[in-house]
Protein backbone atom coordinates (compact mmCIF):
# COMPACT_ATOMS: atom_id res chain seq x y z
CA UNK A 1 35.96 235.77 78.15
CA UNK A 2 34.06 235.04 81.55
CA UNK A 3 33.77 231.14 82.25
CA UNK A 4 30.86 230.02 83.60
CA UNK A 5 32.13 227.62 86.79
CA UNK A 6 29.11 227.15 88.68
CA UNK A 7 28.78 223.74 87.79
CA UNK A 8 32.04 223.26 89.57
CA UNK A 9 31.98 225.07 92.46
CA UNK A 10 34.00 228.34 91.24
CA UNK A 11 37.03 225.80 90.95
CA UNK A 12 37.15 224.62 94.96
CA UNK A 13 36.91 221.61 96.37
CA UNK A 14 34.14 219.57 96.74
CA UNK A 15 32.49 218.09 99.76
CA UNK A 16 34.34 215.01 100.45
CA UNK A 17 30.73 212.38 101.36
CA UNK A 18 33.09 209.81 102.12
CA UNK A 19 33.08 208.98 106.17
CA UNK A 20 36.21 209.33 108.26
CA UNK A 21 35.89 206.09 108.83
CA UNK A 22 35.98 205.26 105.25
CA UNK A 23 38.65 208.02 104.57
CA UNK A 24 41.16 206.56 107.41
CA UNK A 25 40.95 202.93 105.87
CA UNK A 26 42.06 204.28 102.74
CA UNK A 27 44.82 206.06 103.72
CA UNK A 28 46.14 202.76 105.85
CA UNK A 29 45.65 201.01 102.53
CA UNK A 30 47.27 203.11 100.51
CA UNK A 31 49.89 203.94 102.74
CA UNK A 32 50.58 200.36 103.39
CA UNK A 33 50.87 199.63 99.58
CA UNK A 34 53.16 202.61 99.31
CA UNK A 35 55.43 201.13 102.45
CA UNK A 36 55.69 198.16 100.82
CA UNK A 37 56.87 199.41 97.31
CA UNK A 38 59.27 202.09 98.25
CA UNK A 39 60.91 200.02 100.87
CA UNK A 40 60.71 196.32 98.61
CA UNK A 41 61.89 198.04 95.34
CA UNK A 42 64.65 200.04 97.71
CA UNK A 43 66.15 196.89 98.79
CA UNK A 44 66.15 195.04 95.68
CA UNK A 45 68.55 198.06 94.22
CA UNK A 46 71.06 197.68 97.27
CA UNK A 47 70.70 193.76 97.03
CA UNK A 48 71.48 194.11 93.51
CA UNK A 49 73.83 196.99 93.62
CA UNK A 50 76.02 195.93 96.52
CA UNK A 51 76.59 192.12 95.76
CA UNK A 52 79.13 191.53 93.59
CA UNK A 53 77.62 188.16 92.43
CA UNK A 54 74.56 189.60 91.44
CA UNK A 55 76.06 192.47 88.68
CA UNK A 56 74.98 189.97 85.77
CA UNK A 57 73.01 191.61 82.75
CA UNK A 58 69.94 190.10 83.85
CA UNK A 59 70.10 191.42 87.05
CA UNK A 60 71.08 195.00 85.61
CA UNK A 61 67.71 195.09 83.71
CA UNK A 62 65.91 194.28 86.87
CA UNK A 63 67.95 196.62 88.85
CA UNK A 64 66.63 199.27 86.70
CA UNK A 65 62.93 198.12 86.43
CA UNK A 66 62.99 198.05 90.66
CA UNK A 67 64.01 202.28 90.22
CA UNK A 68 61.04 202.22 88.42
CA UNK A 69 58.52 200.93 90.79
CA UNK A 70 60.37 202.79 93.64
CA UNK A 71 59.96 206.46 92.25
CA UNK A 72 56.63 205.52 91.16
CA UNK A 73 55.87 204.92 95.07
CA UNK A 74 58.16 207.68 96.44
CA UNK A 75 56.94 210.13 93.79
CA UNK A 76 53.66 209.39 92.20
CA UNK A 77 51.24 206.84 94.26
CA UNK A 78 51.64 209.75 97.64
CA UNK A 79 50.02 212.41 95.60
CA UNK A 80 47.56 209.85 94.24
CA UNK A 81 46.43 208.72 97.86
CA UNK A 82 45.94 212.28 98.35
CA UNK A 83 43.40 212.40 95.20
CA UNK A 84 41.89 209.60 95.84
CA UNK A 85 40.60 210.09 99.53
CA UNK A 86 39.96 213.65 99.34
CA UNK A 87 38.82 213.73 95.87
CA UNK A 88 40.46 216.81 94.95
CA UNK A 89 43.83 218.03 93.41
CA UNK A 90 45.28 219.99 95.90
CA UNK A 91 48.68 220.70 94.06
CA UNK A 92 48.02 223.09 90.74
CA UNK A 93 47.61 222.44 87.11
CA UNK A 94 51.61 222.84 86.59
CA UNK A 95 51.73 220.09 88.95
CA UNK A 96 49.13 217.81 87.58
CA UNK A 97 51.03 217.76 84.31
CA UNK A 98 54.18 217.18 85.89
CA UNK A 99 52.68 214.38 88.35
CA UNK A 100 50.29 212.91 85.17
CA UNK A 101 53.62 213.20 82.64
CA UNK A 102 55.45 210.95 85.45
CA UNK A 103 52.94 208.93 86.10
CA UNK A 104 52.48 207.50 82.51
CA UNK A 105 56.22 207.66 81.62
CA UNK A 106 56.78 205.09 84.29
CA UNK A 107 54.19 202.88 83.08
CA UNK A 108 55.05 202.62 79.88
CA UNK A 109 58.80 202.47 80.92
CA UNK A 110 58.07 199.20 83.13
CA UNK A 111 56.75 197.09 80.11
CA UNK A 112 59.59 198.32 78.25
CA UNK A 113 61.71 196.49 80.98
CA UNK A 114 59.86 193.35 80.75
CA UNK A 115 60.05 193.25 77.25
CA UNK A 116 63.72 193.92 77.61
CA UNK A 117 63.94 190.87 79.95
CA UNK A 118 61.61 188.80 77.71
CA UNK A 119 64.82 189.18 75.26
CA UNK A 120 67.46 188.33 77.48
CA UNK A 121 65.25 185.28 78.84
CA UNK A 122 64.81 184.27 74.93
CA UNK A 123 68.74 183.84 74.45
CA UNK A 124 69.73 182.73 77.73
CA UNK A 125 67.25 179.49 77.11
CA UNK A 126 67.00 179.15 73.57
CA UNK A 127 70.22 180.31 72.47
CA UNK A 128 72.44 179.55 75.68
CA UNK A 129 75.72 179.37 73.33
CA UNK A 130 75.08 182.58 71.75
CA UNK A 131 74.09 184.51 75.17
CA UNK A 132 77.29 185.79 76.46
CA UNK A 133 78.21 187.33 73.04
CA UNK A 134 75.01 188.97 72.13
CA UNK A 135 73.65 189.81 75.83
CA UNK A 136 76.52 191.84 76.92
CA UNK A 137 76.41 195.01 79.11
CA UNK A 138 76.77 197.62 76.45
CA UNK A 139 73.59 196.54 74.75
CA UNK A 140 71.84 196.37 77.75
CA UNK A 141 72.62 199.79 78.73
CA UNK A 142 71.33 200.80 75.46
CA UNK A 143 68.07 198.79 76.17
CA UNK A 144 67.98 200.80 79.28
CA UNK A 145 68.46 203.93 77.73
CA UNK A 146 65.70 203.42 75.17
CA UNK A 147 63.30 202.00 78.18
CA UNK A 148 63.77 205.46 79.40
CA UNK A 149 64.26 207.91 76.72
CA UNK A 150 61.30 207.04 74.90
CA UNK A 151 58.44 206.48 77.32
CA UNK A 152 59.99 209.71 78.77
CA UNK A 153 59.21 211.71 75.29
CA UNK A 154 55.92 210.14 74.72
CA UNK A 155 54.84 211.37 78.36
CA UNK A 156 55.88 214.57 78.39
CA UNK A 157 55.64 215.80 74.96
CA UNK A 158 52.16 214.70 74.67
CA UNK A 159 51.29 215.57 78.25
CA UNK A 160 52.77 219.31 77.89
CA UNK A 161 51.42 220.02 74.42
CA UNK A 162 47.97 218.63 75.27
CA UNK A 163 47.81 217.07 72.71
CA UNK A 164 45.81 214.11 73.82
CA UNK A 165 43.33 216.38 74.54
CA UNK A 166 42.69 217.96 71.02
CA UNK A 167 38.62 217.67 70.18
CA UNK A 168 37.34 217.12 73.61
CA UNK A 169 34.45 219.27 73.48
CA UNK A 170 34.32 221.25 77.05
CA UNK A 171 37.89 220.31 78.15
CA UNK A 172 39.19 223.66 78.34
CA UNK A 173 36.68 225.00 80.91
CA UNK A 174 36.97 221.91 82.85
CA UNK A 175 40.84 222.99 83.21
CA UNK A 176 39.94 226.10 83.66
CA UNK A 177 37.02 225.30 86.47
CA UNK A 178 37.65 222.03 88.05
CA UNK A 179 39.88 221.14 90.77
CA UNK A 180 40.47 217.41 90.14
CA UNK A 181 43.40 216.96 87.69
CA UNK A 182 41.51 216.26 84.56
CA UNK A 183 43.83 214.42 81.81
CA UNK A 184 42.01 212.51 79.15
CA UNK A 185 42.91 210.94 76.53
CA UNK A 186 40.87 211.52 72.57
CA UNK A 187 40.41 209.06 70.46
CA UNK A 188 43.84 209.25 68.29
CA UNK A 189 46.25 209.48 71.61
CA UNK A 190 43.98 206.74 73.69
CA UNK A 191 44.41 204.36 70.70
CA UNK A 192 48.24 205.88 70.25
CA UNK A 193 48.93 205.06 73.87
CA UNK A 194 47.27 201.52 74.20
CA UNK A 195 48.67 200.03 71.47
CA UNK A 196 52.68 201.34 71.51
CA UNK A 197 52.19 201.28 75.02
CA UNK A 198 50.62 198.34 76.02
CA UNK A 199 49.04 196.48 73.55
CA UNK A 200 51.87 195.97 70.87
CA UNK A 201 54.62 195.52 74.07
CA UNK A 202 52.72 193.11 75.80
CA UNK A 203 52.11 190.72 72.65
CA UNK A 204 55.90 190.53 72.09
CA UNK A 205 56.30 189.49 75.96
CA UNK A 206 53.62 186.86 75.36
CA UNK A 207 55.09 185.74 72.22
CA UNK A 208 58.51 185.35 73.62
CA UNK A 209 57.85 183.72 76.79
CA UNK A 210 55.64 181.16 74.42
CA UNK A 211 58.36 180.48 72.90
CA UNK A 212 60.87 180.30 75.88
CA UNK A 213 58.24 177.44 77.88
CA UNK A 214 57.99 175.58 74.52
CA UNK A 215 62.15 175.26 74.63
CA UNK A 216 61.96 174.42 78.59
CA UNK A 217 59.94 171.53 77.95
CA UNK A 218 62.64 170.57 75.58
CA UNK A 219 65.18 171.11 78.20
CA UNK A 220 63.33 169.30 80.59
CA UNK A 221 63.56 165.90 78.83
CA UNK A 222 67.19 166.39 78.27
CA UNK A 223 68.40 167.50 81.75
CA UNK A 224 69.59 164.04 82.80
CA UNK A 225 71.18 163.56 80.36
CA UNK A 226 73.40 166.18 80.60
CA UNK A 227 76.77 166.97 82.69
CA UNK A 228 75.56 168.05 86.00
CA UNK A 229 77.01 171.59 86.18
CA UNK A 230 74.99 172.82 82.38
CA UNK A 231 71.94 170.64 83.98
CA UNK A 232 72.05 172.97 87.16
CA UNK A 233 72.62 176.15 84.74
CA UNK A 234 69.24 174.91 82.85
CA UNK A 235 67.19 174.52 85.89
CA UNK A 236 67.95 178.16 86.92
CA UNK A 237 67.50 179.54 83.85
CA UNK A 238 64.04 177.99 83.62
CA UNK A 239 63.16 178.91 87.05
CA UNK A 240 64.12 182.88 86.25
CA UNK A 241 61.95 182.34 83.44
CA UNK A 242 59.17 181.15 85.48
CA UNK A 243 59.75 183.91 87.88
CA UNK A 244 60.14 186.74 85.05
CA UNK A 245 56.89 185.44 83.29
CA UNK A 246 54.70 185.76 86.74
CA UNK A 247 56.25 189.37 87.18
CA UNK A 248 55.16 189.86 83.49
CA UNK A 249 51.81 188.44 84.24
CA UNK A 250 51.02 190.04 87.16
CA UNK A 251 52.17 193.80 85.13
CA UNK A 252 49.76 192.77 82.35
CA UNK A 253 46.35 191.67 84.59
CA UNK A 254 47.34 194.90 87.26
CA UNK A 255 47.78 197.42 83.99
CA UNK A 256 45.44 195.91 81.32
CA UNK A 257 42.29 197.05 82.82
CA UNK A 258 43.40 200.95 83.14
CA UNK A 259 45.03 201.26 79.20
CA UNK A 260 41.85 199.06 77.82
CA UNK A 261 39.97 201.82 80.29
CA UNK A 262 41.76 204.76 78.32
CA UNK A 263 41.15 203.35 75.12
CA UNK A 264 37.70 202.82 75.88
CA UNK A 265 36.47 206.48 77.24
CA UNK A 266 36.52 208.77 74.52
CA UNK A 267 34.50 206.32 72.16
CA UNK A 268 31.86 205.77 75.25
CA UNK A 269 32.03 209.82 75.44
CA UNK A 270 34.19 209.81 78.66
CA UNK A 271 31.25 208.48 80.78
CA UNK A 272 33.64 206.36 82.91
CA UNK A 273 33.04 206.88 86.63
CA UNK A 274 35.98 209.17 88.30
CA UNK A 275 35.56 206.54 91.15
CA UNK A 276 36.10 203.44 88.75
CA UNK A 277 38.72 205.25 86.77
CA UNK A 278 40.89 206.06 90.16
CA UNK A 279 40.50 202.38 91.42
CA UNK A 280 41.98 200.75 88.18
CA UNK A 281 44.84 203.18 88.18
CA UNK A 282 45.65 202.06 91.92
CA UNK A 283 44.70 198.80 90.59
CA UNK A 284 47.79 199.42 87.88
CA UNK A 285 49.81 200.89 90.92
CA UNK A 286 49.93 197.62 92.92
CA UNK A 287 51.84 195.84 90.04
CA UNK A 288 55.09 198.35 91.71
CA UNK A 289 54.06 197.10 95.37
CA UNK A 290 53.55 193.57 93.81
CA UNK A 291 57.25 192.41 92.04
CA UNK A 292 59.25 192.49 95.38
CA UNK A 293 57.02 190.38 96.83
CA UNK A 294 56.90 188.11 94.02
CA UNK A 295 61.09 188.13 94.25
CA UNK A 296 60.87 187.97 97.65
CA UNK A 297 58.82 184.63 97.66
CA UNK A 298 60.63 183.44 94.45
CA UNK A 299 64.28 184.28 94.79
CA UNK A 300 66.02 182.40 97.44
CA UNK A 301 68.73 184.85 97.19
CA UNK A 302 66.99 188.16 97.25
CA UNK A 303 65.84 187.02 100.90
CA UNK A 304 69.55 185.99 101.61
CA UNK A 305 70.69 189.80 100.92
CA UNK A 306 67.41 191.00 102.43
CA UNK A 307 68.66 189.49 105.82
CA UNK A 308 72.11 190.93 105.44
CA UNK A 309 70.47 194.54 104.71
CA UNK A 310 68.44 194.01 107.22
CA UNK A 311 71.16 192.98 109.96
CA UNK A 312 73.14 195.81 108.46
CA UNK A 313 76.34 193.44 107.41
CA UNK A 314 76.13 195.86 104.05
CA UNK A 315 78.15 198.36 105.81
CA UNK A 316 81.19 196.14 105.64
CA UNK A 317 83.32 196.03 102.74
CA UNK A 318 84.09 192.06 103.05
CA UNK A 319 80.22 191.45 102.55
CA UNK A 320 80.40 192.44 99.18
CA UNK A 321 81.59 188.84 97.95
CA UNK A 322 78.78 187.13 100.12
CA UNK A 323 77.76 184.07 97.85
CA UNK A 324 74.13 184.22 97.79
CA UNK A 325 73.45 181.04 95.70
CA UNK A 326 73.43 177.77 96.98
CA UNK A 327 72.84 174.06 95.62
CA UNK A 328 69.26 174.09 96.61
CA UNK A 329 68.25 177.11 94.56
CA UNK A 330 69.23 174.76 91.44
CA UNK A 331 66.97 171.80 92.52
């Protein structure tokens, strides 16, 4: 069977109307954003690898969730600047899959994190007797496992199979013709991937953290009257909660737009702009170049270990026992 292509340019490359002008702000944008994620993310895993004091489960979870945001700048957003300011896929269908497949499984595999969190935040505050035994490091490495394992499925299975795009009338010759990456979602796999993805995810987070400010306030009231040393433990406990819950709002207002986008399209008969599309997706992206900062400006001790990476102290041994905490972090 012959395809007819005409209508996209016998599968080359548009024009790209944009101005160089334009096209070199972009790519200092972009390549700014991607700086800042590879590089952030990169030192929060030797900050969190290296220091002894900071191997807590907690800190394990995050550890993970920062190797997250990092591949998704070293692997994912370069390819995507690429696409974005030349408005063309330069790289092959194989690729696209692979790159799209990616893409999405690290997503979905960064709310899985903060839901993980949300848990271990909802027993270290409201069960703070009962956290040691039931947050230990072999259940948290089976957290970790599933936050992988089955965003990792979902992406690629349904990715490779196309399955999500089963019913779109025209999609094969746009594959066939078009230069620019085309993955959309139908109805069933849009809906699918919003609400075990997104949607159902995200209402646990907001549930538990709900429940973990409503027990802070209790804390709050009783602090003084406790021994100083569990009053201290309280106050950093609720200020990692604080912290966790801005990371967890800043993933939900950065991602929201682009899954309520994909659930949106094939019921409005895909007539979202490419151009609006690509901007929430970056708009998603910036979430990854987003969390160091927030630790950054947060985390008294993540700046500590920041220094000492910085000043290169890391490459001796005796560092490893650096005490990163001190008693104004607990005020």
């Amino acid at each position: 069977e012959i395809l007819d292509c005409s209508g996209y340019g016998n599968g080359s490359c548009p024009e790209n109307e944009r101005p160089l002008g334009v096209r070199a702000a972009m790519y200092s944008f972009m390549a700014a954003a991607i700086f800042i994620t590879v590089f952030g993310n990169l030192a929060m895993i030797i900050s969190i690898s290296f220091f002894k004091q900071l191997h807590t489960p907690t800190n394990l979870l995050i550890l993970s969730m920062a190797v997250t945001d990092f591949l998704l700048g070293l692997t994912i957003m370069p390819y995507s600047m690429v696409r974005s300011v030349e408005t063309c896929w330069y790289f092959g269908l194989t690729f696209c899959k692979i790159h799209y497949s990616f893409d999405l499984m690290l997503s979905i595999t960064s709310i899985f994190h903060l839901c993980s969190v949300a848990i271990d935040r909802f027993y270290a505050i409201c069960y703070p007797l009962r956290y040691c035994t039931k947050m230990t490091i072999p259940l948290i490495k089976r957290l970790l496992f599933l936050c992988w394992s089955v965003p990792g499925a979902f992406a690629f299975g349904v990715v490779f199979s196309e399955a999500y795009a089963d019913g779109i009338e025209g999609y094969d010759i746009l594959v066939a013709c078009s230069s620019s990456c085309p993955v959309m979602f139908n109805k069933l796999w849009g809906t699918t991937l919003f609400m075990a993805g997104f949607f159902t995810p995200g209402s646990v987070m907001v549930g538990i953290y709900g429940k973990i400010f409503a027990v802070s306030r209790k804390h709050a009231r009783a602090i003084n009257s406790l021994p100083e040393n569990q009053s201290n433990q309280m106050r950093k406990d609720k200020k990692a909660a604080k912290t966790l819950g801005i990371v967890m709002g800043v993933f939900l207002l950065c991602w929201f737009p682009c899954f309520f986008t994909i659930l949106l399209d094939p019921f409005l008969n895909f007539s979202t702009p490419v151009v609006l599309f690509d901007a929430l997706t970056w708009f998603g992206y910036f979430n990854s170049t987003c969390n160091p900062l927030i630790y950054g400006f947060f985390y008294p001790w993540f700046r500590r270990a920041l220094k000492c990476i910085l000043l290169g102290k890391i490459f001796s041994s005796r560092f490893h026992t650096t005490d990163l905490f001190t008693q104004k972090e607990t005020e």
